[in-house]
N, C-alpha and C. Protein backbone atom coordinates (compact mmCIF):
# COMPACT_ATOMS: atom_id res chain seq x y z
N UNK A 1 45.99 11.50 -48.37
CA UNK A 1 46.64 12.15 -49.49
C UNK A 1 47.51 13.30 -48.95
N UNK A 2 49.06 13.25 -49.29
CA UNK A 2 49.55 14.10 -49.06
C UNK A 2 49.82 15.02 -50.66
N UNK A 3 49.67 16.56 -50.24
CA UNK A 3 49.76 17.51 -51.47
C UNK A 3 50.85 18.54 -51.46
N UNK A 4 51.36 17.93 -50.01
CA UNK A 4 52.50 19.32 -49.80
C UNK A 4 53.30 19.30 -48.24
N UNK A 5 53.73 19.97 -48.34
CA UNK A 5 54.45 20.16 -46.78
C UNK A 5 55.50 21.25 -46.08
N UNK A 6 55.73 21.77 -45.20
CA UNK A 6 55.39 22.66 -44.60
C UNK A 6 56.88 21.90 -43.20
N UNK A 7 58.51 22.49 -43.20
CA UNK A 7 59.45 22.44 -42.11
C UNK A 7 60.18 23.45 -41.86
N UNK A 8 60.07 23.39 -40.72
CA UNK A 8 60.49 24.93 -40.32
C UNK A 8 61.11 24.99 -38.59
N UNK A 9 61.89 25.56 -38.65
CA UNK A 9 63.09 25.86 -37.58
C UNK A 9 63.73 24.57 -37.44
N UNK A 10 65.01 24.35 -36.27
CA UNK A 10 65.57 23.33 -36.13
C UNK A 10 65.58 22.76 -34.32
N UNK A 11 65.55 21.53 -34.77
CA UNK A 11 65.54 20.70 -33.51
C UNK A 11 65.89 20.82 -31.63
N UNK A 12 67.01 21.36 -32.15
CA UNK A 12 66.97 21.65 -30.67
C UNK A 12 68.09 20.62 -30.37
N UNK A 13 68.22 19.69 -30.48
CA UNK A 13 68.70 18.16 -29.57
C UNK A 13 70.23 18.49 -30.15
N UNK A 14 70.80 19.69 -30.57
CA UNK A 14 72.20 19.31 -31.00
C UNK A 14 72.49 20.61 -31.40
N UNK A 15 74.09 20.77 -31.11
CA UNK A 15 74.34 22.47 -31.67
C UNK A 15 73.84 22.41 -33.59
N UNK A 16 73.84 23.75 -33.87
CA UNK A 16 73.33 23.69 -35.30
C UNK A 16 74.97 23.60 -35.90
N UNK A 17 74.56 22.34 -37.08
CA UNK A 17 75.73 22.07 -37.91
C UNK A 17 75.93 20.25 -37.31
N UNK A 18 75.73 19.92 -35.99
CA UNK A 18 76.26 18.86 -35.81
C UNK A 18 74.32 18.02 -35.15
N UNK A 19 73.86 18.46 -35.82
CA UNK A 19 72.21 17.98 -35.12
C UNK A 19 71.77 16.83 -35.70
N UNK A 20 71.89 15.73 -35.26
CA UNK A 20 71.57 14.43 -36.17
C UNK A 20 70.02 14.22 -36.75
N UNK A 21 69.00 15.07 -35.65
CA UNK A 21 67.39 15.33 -36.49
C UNK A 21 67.43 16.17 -37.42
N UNK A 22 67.70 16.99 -37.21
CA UNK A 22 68.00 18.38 -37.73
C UNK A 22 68.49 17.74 -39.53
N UNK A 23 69.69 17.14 -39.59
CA UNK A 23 69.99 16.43 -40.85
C UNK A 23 69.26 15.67 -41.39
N UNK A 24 68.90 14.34 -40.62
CA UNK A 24 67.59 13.49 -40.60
C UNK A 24 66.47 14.24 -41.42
N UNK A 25 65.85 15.52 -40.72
CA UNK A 25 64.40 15.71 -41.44
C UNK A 25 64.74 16.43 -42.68
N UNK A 26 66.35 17.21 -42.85
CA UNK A 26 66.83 17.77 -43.80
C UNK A 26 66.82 16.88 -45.40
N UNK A 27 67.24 15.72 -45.14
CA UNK A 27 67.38 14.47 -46.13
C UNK A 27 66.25 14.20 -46.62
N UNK A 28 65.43 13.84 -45.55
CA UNK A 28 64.11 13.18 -46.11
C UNK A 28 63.33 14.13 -47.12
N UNK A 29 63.30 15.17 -46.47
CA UNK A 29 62.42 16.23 -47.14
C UNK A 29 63.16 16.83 -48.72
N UNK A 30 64.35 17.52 -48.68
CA UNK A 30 64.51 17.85 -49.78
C UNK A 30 64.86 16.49 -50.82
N UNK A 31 65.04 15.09 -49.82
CA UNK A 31 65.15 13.69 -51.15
C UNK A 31 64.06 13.93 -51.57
N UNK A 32 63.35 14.04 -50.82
CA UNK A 32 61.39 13.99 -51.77
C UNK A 32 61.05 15.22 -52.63
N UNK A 33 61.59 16.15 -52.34
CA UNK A 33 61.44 17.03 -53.17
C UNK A 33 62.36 17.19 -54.59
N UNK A 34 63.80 16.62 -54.43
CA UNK A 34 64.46 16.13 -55.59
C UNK A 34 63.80 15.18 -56.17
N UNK A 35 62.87 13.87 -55.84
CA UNK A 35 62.27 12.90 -56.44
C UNK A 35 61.40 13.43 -57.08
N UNK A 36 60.40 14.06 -56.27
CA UNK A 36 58.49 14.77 -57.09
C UNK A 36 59.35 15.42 -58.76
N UNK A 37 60.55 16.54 -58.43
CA UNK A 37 60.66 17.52 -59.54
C UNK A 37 61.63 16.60 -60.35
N UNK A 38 62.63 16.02 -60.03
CA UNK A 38 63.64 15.64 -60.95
C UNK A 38 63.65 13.86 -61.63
N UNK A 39 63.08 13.54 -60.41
CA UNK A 39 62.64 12.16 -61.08
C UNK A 39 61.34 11.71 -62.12
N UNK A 40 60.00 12.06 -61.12
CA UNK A 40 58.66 12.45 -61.72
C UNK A 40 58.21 13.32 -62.75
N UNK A 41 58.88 14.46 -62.53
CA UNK A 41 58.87 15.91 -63.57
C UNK A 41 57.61 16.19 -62.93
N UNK A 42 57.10 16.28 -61.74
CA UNK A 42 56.02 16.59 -61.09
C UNK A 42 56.32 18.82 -61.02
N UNK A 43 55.19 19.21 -61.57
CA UNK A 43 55.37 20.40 -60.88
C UNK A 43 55.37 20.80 -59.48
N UNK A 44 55.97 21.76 -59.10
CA UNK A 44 55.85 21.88 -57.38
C UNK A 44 56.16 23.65 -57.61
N UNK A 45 55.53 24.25 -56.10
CA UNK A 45 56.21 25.57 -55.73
C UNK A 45 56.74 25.39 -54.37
N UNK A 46 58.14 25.79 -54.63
CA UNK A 46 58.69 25.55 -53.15
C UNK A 46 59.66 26.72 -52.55
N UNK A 47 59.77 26.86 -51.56
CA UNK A 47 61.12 27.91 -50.61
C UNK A 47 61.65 26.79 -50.15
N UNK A 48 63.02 27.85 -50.20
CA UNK A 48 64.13 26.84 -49.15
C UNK A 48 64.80 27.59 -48.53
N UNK A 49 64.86 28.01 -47.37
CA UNK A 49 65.36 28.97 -46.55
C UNK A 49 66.08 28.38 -45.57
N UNK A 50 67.25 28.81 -44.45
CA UNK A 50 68.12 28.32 -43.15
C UNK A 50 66.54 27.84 -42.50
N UNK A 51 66.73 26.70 -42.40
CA UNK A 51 65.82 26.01 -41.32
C UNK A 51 64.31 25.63 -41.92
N UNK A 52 64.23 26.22 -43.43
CA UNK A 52 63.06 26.24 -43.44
C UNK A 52 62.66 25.78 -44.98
N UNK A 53 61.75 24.85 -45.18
CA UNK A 53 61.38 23.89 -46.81
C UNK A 53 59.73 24.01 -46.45
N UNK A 54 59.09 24.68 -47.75
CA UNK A 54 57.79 24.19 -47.83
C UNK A 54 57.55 24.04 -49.35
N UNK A 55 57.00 22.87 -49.57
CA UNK A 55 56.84 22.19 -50.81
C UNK A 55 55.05 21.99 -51.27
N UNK A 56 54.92 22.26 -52.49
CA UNK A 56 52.67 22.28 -52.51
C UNK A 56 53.22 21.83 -53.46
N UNK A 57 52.14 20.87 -53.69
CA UNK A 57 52.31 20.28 -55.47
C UNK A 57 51.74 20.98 -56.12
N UNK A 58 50.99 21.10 -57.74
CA UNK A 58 50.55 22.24 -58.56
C UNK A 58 49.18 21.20 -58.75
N UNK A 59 49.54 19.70 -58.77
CA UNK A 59 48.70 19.15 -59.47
C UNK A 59 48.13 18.36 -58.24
N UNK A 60 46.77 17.43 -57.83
CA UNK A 60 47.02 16.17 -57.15
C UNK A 60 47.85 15.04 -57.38
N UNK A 61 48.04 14.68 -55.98
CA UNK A 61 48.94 13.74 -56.33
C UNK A 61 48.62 12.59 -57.18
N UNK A 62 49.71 11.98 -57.86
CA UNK A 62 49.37 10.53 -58.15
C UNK A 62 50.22 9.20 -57.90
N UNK A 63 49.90 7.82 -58.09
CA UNK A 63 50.57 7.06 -56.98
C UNK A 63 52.13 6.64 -56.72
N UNK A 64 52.81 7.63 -57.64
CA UNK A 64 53.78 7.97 -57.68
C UNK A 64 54.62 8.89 -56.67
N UNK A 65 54.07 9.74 -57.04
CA UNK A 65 54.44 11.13 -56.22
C UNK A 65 53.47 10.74 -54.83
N UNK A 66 52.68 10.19 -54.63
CA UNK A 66 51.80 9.77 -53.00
C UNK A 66 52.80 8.59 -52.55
N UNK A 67 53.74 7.69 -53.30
CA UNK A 67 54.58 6.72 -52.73
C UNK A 67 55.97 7.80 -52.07
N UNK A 68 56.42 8.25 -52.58
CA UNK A 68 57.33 9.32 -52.57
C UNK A 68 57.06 10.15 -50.85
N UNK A 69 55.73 10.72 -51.09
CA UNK A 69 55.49 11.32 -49.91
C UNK A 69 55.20 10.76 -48.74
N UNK A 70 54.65 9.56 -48.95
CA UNK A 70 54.19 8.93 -47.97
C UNK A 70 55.83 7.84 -47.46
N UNK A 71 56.95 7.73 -48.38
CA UNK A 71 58.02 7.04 -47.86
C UNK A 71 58.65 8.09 -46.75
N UNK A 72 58.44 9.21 -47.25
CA UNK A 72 59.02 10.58 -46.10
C UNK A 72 58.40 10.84 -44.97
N UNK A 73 57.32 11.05 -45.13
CA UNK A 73 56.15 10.95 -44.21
C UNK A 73 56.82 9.89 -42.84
N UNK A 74 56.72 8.09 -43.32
CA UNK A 74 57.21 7.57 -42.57
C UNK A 74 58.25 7.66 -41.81
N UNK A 75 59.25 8.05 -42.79
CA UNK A 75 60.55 8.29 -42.23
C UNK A 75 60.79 9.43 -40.78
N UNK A 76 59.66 10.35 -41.29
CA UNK A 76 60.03 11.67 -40.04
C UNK A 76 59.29 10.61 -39.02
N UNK A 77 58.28 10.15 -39.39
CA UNK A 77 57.29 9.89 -38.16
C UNK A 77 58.44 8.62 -37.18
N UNK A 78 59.52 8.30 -38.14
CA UNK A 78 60.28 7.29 -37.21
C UNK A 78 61.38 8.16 -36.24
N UNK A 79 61.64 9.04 -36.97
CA UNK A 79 62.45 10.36 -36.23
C UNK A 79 61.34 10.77 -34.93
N UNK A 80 60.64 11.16 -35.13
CA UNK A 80 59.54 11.62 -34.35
C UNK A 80 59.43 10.49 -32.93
N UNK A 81 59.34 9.09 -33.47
CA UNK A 81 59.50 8.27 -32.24
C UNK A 81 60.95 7.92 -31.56
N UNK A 82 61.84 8.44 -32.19
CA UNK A 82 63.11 8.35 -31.23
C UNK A 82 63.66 9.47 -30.62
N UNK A 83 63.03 10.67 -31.24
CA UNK A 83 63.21 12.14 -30.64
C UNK A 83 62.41 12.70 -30.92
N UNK A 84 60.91 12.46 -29.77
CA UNK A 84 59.93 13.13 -29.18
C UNK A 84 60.06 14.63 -29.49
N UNK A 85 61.18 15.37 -28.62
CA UNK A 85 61.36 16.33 -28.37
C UNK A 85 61.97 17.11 -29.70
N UNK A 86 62.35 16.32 -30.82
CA UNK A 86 63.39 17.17 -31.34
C UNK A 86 62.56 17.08 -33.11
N UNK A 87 61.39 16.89 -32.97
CA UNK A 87 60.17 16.64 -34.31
C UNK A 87 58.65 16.71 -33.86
N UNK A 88 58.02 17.67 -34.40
CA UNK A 88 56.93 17.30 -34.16
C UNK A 88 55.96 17.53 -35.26
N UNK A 89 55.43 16.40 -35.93
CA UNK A 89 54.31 16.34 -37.09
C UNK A 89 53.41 17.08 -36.81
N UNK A 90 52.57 17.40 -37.28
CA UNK A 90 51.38 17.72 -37.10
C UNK A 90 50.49 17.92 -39.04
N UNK A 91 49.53 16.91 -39.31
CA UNK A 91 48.84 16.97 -40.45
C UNK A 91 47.41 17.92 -40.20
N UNK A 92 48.04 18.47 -41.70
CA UNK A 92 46.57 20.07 -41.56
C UNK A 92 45.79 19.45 -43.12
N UNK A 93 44.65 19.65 -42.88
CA UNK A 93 43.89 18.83 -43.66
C UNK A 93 43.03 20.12 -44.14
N UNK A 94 42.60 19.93 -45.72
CA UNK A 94 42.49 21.19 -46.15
C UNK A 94 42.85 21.38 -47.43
């Protein structure tokens, strides 16, 4: 179950402005966060700062909003296997 998430600084693998992860984890994350609030009408509390998105849901998820997260989820983790260096997951359980 994902309930939230937590990105912060940028990649590394590219000047800032032209960073193809950097955009990559940019997309995925705020698409999912346009989906949970504007598609779902899911409550959320979120920041969005230069380099930095953290998103908590208000409610548990449901298999809606867990399809949503878990399509993003995948997506970084495919970023993650083509640039090791330039993503790194890590799930905090809790």
């Amino acid at each position: 179950m994902i309930a939230g998430y937590r990105v912060s600084g940028h990649s590394g693998t590219a000047a800032r402005g032209q960073d193809i992860v950097c955009a990559g984890v940019s997309a995925l994350t705020q698409s999912a966060l346009l989906g949970i609030m504007e598609h779902l009408h899911r409550a959320v509390t979120y920041d969005i700062a230069s380099g930095n998105l953290e998103m908590q849901l208000s409610d548990l998820p449901d298999d809606c909003t867990e399809a949503i997260l878990r399509t993003m989820y995948m997506g970084l983790a495919e970023i993650e296997k083509i640039s090791p260096k330039g993503i790194r997951i890590r799930e905090v359980k809790g």
